[in-house]
PDB file of N, CA and C in Angstrom:
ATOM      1  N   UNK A   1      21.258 -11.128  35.947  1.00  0.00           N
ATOM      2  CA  UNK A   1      21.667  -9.743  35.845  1.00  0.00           C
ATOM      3  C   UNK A   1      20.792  -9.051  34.806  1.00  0.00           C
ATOM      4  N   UNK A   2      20.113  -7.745  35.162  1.00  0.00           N
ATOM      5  CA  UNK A   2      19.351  -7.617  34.615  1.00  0.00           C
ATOM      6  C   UNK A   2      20.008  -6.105  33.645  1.00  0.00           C
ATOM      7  N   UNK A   3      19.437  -5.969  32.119  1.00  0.00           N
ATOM      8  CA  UNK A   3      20.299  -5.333  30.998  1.00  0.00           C
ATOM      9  C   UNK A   3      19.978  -4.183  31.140  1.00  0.00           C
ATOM     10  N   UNK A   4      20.491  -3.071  31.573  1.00  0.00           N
ATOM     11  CA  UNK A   4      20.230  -1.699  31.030  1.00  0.00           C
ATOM     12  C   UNK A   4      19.752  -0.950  30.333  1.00  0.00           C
ATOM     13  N   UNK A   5      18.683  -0.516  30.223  1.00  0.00           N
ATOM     14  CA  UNK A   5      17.903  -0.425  28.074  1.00  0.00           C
ATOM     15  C   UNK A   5      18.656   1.048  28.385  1.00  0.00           C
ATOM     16  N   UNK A   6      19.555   2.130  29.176  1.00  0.00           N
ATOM     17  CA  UNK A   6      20.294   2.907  28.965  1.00  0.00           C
ATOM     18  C   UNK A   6      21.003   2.916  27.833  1.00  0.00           C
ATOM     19  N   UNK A   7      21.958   1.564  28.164  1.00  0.00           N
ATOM     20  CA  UNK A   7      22.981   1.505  27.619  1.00  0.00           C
ATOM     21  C   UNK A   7      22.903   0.739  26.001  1.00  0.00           C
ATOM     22  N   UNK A   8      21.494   0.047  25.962  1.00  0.00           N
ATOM     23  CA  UNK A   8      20.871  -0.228  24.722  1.00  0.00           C
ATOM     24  C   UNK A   8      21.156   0.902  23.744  1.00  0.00           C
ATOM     25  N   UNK A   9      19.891   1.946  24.163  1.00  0.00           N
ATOM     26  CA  UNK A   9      19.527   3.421  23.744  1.00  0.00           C
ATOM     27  C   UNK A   9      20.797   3.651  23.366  1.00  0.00           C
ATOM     28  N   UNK A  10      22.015   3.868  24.273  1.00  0.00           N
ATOM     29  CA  UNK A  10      23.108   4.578  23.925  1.00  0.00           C
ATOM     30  C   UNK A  10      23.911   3.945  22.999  1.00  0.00           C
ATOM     31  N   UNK A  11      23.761   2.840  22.285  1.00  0.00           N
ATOM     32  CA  UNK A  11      23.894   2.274  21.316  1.00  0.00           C
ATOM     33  C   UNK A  11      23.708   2.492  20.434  1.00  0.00           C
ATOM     34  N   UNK A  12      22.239   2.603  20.224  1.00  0.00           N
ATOM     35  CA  UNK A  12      21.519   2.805  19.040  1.00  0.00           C
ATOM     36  C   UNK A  12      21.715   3.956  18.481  1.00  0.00           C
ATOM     37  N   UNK A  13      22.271   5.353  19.557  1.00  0.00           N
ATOM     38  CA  UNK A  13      22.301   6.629  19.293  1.00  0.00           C
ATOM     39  C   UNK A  13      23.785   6.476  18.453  1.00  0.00           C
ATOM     40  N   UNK A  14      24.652   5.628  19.005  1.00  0.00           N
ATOM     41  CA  UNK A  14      25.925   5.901  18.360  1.00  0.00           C
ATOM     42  C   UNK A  14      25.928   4.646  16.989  1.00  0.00           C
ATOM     43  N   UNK A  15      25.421   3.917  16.747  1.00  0.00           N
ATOM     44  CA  UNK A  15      25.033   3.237  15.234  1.00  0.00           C
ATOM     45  C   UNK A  15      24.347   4.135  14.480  1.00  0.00           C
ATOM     46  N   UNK A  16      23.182   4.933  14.840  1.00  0.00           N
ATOM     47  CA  UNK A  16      22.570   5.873  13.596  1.00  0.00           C
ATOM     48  C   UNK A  16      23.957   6.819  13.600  1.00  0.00           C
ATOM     49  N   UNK A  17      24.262   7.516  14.177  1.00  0.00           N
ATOM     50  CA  UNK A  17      25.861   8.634  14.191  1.00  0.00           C
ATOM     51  C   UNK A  17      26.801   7.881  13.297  1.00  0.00           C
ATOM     52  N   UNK A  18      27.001   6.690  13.438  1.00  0.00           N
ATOM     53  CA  UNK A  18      27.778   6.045  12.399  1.00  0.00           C
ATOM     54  C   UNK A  18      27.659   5.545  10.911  1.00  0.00           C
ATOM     55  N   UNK A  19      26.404   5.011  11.389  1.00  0.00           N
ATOM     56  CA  UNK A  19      26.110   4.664   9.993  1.00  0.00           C
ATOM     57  C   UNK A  19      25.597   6.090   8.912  1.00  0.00           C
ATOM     58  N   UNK A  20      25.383   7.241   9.413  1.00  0.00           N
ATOM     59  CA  UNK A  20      25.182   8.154   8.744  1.00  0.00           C
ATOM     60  C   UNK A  20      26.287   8.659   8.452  1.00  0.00           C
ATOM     61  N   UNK A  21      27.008   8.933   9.267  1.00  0.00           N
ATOM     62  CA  UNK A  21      28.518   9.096   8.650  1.00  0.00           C
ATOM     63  C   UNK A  21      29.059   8.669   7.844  1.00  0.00           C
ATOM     64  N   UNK A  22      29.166   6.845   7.717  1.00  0.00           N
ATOM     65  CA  UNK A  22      29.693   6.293   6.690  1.00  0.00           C
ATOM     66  C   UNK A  22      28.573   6.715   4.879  1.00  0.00           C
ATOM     67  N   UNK A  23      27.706   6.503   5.360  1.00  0.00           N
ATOM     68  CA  UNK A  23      26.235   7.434   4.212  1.00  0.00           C
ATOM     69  C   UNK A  23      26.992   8.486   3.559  1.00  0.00           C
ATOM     70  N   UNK A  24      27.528   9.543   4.377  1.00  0.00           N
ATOM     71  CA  UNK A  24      27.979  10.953   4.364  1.00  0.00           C
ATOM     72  C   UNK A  24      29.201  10.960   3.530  1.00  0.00           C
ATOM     73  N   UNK A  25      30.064   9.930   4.030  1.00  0.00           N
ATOM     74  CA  UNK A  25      31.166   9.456   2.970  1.00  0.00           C
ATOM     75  C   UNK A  25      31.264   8.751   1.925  1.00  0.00           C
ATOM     76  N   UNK A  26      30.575   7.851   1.492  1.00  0.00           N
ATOM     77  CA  UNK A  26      29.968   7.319   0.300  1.00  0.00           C
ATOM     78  C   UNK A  26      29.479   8.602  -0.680  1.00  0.00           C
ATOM     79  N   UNK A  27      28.408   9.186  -0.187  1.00  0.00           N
ATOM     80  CA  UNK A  27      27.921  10.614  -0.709  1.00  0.00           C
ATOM     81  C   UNK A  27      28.961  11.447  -1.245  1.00  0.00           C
ATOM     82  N   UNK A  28      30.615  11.558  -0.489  1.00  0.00           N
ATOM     83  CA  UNK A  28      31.149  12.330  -1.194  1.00  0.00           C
ATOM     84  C   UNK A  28      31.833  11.499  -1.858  1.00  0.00           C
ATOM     85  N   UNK A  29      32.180  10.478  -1.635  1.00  0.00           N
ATOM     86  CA  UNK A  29      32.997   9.705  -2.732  1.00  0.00           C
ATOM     87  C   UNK A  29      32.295   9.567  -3.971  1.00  0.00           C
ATOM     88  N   UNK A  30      31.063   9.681  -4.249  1.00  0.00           N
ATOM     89  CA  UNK A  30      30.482   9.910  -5.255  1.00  0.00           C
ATOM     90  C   UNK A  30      30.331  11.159  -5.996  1.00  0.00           C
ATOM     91  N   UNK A  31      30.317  11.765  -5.075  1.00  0.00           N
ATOM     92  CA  UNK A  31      30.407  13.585  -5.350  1.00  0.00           C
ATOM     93  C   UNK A  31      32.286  13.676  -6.328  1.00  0.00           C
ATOM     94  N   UNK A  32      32.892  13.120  -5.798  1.00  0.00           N
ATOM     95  CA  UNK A  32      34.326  13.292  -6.123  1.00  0.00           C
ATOM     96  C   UNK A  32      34.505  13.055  -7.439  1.00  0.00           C
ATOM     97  N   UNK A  33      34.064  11.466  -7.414  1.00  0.00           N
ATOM     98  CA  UNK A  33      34.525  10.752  -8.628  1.00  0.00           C
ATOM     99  C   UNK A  33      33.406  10.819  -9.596  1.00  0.00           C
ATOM    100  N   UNK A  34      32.555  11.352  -9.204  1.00  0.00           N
ATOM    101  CA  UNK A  34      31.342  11.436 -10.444  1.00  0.00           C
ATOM    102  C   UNK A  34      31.948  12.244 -11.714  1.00  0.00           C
ATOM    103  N   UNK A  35      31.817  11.524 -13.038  1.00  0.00           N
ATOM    104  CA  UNK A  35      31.949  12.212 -13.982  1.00  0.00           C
ATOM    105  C   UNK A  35      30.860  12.909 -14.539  1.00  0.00           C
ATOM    106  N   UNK A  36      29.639  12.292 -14.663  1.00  0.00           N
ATOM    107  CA  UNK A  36      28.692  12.850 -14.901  1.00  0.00           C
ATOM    108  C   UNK A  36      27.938  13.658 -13.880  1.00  0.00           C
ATOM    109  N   UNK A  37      26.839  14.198 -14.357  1.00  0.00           N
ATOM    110  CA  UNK A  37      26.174  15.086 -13.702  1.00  0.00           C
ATOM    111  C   UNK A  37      25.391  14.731 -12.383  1.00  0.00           C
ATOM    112  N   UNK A  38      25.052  13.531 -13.326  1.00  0.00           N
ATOM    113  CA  UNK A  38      24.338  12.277 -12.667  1.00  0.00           C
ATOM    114  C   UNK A  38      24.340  11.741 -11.097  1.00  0.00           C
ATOM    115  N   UNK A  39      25.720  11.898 -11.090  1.00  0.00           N
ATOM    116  CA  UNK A  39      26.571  11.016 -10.075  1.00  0.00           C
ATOM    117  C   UNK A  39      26.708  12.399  -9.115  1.00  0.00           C
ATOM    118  N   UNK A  40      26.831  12.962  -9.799  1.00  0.00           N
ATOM    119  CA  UNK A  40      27.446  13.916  -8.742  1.00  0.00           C
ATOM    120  C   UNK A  40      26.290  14.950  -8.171  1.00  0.00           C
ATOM    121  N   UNK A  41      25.012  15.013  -8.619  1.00  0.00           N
ATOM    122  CA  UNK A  41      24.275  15.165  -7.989  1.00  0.00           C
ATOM    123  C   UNK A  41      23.716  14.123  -7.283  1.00  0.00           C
ATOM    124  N   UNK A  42      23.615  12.681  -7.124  1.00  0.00           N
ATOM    125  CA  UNK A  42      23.471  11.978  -6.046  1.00  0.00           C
ATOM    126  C   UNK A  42      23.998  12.090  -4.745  1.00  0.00           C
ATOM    127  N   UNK A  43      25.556  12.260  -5.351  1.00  0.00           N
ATOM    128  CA  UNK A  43      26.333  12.379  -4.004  1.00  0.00           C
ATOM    129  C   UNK A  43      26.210  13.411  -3.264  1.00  0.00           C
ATOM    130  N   UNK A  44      25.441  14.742  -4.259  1.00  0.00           N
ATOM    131  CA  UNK A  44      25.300  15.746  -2.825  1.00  0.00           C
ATOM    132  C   UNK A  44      24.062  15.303  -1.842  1.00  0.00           C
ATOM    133  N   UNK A  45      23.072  14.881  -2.753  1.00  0.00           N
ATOM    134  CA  UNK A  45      21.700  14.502  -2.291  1.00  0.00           C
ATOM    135  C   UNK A  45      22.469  13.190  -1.123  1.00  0.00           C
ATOM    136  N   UNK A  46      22.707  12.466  -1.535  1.00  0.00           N
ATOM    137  CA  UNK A  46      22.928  11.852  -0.671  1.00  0.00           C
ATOM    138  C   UNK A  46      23.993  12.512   0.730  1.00  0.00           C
ATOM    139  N   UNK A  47      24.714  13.203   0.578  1.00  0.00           N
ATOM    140  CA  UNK A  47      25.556  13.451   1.747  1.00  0.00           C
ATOM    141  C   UNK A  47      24.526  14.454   2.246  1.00  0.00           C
ATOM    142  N   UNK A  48      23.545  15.323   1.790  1.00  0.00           N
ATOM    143  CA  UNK A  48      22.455  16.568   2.503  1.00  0.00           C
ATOM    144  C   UNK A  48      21.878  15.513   3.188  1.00  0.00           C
ATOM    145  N   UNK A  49      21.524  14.240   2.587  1.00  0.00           N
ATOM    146  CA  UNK A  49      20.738  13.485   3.483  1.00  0.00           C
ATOM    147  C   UNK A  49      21.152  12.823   4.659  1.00  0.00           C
ATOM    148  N   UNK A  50      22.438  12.527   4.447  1.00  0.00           N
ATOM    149  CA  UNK A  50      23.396  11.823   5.336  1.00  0.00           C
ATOM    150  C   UNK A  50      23.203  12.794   6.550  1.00  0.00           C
ATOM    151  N   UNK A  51      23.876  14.319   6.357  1.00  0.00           N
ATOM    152  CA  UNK A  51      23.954  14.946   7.490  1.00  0.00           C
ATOM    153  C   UNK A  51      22.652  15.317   8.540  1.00  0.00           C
ATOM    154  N   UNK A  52      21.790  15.478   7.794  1.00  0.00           N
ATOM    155  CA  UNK A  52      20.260  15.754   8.295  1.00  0.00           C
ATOM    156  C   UNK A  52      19.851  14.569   9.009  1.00  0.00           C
ATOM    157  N   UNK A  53      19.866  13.135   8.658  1.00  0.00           N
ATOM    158  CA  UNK A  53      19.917  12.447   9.803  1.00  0.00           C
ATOM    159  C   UNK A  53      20.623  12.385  11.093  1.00  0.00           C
ATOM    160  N   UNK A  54      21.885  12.530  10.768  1.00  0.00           N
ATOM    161  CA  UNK A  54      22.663  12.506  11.979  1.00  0.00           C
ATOM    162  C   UNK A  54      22.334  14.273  13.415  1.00  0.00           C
ATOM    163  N   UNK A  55      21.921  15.333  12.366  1.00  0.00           N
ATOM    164  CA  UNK A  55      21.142  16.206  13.234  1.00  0.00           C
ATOM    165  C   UNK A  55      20.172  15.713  13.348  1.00  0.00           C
ATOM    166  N   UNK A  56      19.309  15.196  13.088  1.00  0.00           N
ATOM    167  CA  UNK A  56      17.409  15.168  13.826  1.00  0.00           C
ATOM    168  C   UNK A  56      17.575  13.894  14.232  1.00  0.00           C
ATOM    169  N   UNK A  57      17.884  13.071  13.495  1.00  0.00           N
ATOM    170  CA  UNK A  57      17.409  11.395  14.191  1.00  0.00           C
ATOM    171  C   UNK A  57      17.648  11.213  15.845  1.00  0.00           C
ATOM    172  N   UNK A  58      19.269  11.146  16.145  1.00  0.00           N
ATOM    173  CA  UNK A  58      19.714  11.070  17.528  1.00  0.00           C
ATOM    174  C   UNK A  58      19.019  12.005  18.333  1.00  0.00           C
ATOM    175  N   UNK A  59      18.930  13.114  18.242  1.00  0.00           N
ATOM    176  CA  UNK A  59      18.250  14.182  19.253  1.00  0.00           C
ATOM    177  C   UNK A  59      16.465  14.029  19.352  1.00  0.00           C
ATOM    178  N   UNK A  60      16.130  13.214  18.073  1.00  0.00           N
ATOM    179  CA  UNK A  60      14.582  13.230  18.863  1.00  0.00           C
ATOM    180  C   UNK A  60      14.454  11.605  19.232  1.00  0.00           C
ATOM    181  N   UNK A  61      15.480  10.844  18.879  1.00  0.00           N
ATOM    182  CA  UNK A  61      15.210   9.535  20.027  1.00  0.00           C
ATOM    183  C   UNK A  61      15.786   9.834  21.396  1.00  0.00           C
ATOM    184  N   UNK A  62      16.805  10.561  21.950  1.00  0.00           N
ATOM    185  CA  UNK A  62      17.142  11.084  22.786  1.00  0.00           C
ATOM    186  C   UNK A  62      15.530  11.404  23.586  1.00  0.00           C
ATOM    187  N   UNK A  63      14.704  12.803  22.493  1.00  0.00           N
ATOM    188  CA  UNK A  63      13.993  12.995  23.536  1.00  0.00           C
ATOM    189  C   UNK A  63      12.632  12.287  23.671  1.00  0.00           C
ATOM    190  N   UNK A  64      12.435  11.076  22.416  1.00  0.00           N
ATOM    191  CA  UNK A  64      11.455  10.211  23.204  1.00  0.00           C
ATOM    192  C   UNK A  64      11.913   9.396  24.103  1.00  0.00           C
ATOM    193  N   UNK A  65      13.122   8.957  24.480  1.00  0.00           N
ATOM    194  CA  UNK A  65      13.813   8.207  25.689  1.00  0.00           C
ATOM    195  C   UNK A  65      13.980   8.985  27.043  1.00  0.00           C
ATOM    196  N   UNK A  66      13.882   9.810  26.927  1.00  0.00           N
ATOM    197  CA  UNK A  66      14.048  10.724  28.206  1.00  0.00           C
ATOM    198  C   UNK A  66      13.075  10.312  29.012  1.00  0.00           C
ATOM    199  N   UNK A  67      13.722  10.117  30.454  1.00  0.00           N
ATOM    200  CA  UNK A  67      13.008   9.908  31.656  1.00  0.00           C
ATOM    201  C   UNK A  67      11.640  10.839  31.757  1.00  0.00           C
ATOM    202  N   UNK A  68      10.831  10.864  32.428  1.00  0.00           N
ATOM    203  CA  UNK A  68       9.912  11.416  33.004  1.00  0.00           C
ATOM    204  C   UNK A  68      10.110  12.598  33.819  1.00  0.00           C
ATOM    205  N   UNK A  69       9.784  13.413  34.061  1.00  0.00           N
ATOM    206  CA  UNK A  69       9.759  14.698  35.136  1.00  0.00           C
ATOM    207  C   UNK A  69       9.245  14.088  36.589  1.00  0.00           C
ATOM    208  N   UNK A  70       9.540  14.187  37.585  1.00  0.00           N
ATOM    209  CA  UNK A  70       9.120  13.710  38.926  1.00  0.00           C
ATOM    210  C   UNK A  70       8.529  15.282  39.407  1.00  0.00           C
TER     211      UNK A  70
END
């Protein structure tokens, strides 16, 4: 039986979505509990970064995976 690299792809799209998410939440849990300045500018940096992957990453592997035009 031969494997689908569809359903691969559609994998991979929903692990980066996740794992940036969990990124995104770490980011604010740091943002929260930061006492210092320190901390709590990581956690924004880190959650700006979190979200910006989850917009660009999935949508341009999306469109290097995209079929061909016939």
């Amino acid at each position: 039986m031969a494997t689908d690299p569809a359903r691969s792809r559609w994998l991979v799209l929903v692990l980066v979505r996740l794992v940036a998410a969990s990124v995104a939440v770490l980011g604010v849990m740091l943002l929260a509990n930061g006492e210092e300045t320190g901390r709590k500018v990581l956690g924004a940096a880190i959650v700006l970064v979190a979200l910006w992957t989850m917009a660009t990453v999935p949508p341009a592997l999306a469109r290097r995976w995209r079929s061909p035009i016939e």
